[in-house]
PDB file of N, CA and C in Angstrom:
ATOM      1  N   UNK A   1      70.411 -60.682 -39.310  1.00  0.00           N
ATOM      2  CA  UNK A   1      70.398 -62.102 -39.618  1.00  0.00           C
ATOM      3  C   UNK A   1      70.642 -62.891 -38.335  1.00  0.00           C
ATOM      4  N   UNK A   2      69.930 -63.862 -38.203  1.00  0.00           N
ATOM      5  CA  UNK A   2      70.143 -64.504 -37.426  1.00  0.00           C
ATOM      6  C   UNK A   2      71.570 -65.602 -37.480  1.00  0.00           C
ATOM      7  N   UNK A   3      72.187 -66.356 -36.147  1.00  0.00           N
ATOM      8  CA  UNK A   3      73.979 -66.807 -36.547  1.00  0.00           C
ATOM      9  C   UNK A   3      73.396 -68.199 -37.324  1.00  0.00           C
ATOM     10  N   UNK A   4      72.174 -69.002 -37.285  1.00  0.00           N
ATOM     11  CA  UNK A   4      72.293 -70.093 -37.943  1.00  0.00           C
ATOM     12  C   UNK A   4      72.328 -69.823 -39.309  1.00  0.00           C
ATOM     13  N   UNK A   5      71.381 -68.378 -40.039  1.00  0.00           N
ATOM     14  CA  UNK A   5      71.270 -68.082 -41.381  1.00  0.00           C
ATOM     15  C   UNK A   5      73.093 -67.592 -41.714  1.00  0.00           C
ATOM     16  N   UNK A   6      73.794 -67.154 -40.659  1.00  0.00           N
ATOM     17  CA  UNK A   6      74.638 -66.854 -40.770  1.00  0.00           C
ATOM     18  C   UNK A   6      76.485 -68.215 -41.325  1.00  0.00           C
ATOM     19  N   UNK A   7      76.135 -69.009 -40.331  1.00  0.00           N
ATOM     20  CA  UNK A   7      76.023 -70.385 -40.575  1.00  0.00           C
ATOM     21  C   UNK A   7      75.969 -71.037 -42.215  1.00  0.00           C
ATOM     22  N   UNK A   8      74.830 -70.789 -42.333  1.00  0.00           N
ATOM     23  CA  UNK A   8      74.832 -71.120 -43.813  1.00  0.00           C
ATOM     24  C   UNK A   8      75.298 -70.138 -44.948  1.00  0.00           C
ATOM     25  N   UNK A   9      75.379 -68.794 -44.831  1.00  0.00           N
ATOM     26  CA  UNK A   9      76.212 -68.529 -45.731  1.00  0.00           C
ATOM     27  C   UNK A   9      77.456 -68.483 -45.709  1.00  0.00           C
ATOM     28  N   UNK A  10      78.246 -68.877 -44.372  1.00  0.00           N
ATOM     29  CA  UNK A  10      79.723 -68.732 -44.836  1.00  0.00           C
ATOM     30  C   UNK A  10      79.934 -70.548 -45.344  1.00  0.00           C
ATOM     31  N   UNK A  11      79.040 -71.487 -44.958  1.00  0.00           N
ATOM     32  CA  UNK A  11      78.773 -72.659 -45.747  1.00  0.00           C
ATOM     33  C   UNK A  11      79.210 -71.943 -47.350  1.00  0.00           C
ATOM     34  N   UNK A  12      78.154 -71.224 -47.771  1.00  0.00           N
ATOM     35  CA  UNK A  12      78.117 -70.906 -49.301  1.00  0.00           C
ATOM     36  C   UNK A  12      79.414 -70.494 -49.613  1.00  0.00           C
ATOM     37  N   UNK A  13      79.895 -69.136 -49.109  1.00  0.00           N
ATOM     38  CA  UNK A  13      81.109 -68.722 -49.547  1.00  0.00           C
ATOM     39  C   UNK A  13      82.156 -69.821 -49.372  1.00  0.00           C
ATOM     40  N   UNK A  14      82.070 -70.634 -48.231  1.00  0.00           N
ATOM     41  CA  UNK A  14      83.482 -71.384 -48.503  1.00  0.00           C
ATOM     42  C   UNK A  14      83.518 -72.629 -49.458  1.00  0.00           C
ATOM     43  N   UNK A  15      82.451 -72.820 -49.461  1.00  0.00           N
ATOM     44  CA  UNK A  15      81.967 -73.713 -50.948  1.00  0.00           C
ATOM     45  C   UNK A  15      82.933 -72.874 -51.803  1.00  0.00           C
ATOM     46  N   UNK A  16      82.218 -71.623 -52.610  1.00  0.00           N
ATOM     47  CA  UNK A  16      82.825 -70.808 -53.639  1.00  0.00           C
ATOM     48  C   UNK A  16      84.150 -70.615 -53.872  1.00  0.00           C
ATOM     49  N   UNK A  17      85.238 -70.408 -52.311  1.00  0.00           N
ATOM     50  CA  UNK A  17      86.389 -69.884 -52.362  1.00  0.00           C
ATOM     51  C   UNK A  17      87.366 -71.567 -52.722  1.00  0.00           C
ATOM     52  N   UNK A  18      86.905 -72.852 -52.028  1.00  0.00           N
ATOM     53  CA  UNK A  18      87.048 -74.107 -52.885  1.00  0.00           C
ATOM     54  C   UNK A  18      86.801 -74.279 -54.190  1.00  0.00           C
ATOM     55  N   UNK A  19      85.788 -74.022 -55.030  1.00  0.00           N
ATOM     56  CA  UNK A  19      85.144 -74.150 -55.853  1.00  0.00           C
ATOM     57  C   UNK A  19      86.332 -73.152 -56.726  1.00  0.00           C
ATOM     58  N   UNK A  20      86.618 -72.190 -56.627  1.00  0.00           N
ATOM     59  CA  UNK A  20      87.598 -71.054 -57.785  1.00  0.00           C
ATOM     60  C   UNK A  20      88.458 -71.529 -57.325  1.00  0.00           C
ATOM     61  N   UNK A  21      89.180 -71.631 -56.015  1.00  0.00           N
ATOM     62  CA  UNK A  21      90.686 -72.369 -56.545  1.00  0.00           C
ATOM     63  C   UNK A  21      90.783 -73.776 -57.368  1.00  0.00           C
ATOM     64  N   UNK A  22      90.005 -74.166 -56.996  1.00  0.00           N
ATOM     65  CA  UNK A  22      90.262 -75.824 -57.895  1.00  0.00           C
ATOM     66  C   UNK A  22      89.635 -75.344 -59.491  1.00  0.00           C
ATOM     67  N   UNK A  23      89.346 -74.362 -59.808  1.00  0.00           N
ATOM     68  CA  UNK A  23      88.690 -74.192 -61.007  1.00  0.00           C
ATOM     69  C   UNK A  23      90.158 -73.194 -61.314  1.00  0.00           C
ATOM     70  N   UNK A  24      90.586 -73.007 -60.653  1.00  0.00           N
ATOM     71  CA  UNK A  24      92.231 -71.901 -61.161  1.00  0.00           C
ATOM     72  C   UNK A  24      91.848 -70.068 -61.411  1.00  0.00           C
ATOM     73  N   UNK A  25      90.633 -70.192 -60.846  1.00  0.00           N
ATOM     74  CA  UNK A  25      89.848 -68.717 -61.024  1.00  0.00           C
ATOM     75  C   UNK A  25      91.088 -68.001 -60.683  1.00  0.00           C
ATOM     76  N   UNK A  26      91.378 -66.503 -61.175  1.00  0.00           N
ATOM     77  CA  UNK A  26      92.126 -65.513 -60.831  1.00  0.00           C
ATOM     78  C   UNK A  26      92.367 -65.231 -59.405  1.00  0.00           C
ATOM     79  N   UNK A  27      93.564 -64.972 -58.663  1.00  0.00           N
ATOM     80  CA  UNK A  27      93.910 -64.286 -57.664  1.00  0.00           C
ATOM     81  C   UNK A  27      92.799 -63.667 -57.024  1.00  0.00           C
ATOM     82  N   UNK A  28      92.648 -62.289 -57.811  1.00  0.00           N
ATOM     83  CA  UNK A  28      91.537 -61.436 -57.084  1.00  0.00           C
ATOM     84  C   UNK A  28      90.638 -62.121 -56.999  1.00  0.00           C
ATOM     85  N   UNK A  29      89.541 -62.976 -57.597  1.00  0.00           N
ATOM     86  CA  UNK A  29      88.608 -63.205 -57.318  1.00  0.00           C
ATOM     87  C   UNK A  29      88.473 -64.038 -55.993  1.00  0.00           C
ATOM     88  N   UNK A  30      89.432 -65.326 -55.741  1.00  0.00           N
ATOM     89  CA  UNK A  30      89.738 -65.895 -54.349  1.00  0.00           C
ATOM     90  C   UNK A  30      90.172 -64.673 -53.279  1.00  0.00           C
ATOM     91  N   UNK A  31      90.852 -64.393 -53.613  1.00  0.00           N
ATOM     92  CA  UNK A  31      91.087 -62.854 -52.634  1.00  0.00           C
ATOM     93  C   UNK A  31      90.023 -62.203 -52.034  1.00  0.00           C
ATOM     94  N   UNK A  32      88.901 -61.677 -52.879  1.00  0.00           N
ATOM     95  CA  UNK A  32      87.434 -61.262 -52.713  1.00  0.00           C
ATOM     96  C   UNK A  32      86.598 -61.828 -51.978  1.00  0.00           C
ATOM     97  N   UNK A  33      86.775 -63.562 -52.350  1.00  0.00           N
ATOM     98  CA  UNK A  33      85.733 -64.277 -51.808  1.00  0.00           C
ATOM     99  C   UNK A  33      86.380 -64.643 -50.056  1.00  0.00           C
ATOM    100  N   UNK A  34      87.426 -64.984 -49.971  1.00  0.00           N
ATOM    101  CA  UNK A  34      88.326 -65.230 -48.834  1.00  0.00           C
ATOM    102  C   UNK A  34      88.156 -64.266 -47.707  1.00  0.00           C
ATOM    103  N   UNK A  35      88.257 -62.447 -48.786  1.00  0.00           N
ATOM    104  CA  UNK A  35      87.634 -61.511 -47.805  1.00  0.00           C
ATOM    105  C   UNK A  35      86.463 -61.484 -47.437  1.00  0.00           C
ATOM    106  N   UNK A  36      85.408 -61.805 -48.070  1.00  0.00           N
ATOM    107  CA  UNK A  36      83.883 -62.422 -48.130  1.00  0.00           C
ATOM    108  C   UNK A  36      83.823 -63.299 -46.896  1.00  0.00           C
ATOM    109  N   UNK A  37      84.435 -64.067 -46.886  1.00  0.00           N
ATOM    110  CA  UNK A  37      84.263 -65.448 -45.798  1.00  0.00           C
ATOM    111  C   UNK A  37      84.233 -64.690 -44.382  1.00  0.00           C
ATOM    112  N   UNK A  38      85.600 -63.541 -44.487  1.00  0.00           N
ATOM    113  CA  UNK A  38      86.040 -63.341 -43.094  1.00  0.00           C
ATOM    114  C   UNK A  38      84.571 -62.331 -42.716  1.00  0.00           C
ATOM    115  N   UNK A  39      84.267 -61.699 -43.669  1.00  0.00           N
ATOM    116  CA  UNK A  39      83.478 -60.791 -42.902  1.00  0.00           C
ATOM    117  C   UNK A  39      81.983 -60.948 -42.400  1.00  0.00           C
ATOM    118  N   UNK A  40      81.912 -62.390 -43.075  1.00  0.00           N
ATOM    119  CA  UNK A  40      80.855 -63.211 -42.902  1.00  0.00           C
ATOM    120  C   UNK A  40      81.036 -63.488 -41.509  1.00  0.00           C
ATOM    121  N   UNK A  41      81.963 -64.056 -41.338  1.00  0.00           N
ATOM    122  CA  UNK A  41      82.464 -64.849 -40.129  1.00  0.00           C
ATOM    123  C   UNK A  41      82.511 -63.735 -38.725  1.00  0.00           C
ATOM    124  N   UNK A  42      82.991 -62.423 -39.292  1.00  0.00           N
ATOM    125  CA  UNK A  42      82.850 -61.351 -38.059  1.00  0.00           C
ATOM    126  C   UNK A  42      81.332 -61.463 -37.716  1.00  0.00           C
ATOM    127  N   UNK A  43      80.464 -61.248 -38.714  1.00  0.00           N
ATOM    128  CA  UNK A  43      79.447 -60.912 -38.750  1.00  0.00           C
ATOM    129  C   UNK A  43      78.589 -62.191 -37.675  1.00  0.00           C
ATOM    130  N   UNK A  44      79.028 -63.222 -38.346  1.00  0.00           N
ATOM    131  CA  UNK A  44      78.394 -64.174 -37.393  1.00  0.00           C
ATOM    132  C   UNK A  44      78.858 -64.377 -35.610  1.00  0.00           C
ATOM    133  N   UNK A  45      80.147 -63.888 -35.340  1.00  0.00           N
ATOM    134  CA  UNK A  45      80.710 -63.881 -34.171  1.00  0.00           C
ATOM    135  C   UNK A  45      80.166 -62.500 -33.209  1.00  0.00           C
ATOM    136  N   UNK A  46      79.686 -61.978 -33.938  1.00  0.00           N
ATOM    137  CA  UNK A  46      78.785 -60.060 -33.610  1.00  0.00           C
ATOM    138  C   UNK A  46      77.380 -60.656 -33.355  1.00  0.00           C
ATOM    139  N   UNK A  47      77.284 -61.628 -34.127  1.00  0.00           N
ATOM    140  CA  UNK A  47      75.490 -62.208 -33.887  1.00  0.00           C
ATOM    141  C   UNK A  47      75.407 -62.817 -32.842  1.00  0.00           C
ATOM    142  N   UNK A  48      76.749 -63.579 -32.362  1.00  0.00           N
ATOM    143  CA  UNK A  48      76.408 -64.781 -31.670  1.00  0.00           C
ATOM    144  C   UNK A  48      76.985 -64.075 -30.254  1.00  0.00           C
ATOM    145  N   UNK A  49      77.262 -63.090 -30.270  1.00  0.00           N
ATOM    146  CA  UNK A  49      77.486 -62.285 -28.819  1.00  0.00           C
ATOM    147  C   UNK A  49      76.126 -61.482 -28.281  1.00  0.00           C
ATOM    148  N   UNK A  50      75.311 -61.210 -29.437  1.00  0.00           N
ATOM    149  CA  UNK A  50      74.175 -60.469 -29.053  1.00  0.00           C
ATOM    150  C   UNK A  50      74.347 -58.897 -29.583  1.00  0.00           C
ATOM    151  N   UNK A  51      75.480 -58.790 -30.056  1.00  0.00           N
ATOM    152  CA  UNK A  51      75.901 -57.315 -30.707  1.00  0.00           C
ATOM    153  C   UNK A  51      74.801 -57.200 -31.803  1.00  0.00           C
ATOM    154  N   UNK A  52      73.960 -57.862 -32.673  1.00  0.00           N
ATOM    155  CA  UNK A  52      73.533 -57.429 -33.436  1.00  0.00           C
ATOM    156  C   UNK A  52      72.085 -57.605 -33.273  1.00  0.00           C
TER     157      UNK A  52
END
């Protein structure tokens, strides 16, 4: 993936991980998505070095 497509999905996930706490969604599921964000976020910092 390229870091701008990358860009836009941690857009999405952090939408989501807002979106379930203000909705009172369960623990785990913010937990999941929160871990979601970060690995998004590695992923995009691996892109944007040229690692990927």
């Amino acid at each position: 993936m390229r870091e701008a497509e990358l860009d836009d999905l941690w857009r999405y996930v952090d939408a989501a991980v807002e979106r379930a706490r203000n909705q009172g969604e369960d623990a785990s599921i913010i937990s999941g998505l929160v871990r979601l964000r970060g690995i998004v976020m590695e992923a995009h910092d691996l892109a944007g070095d040229g690692a990927v």
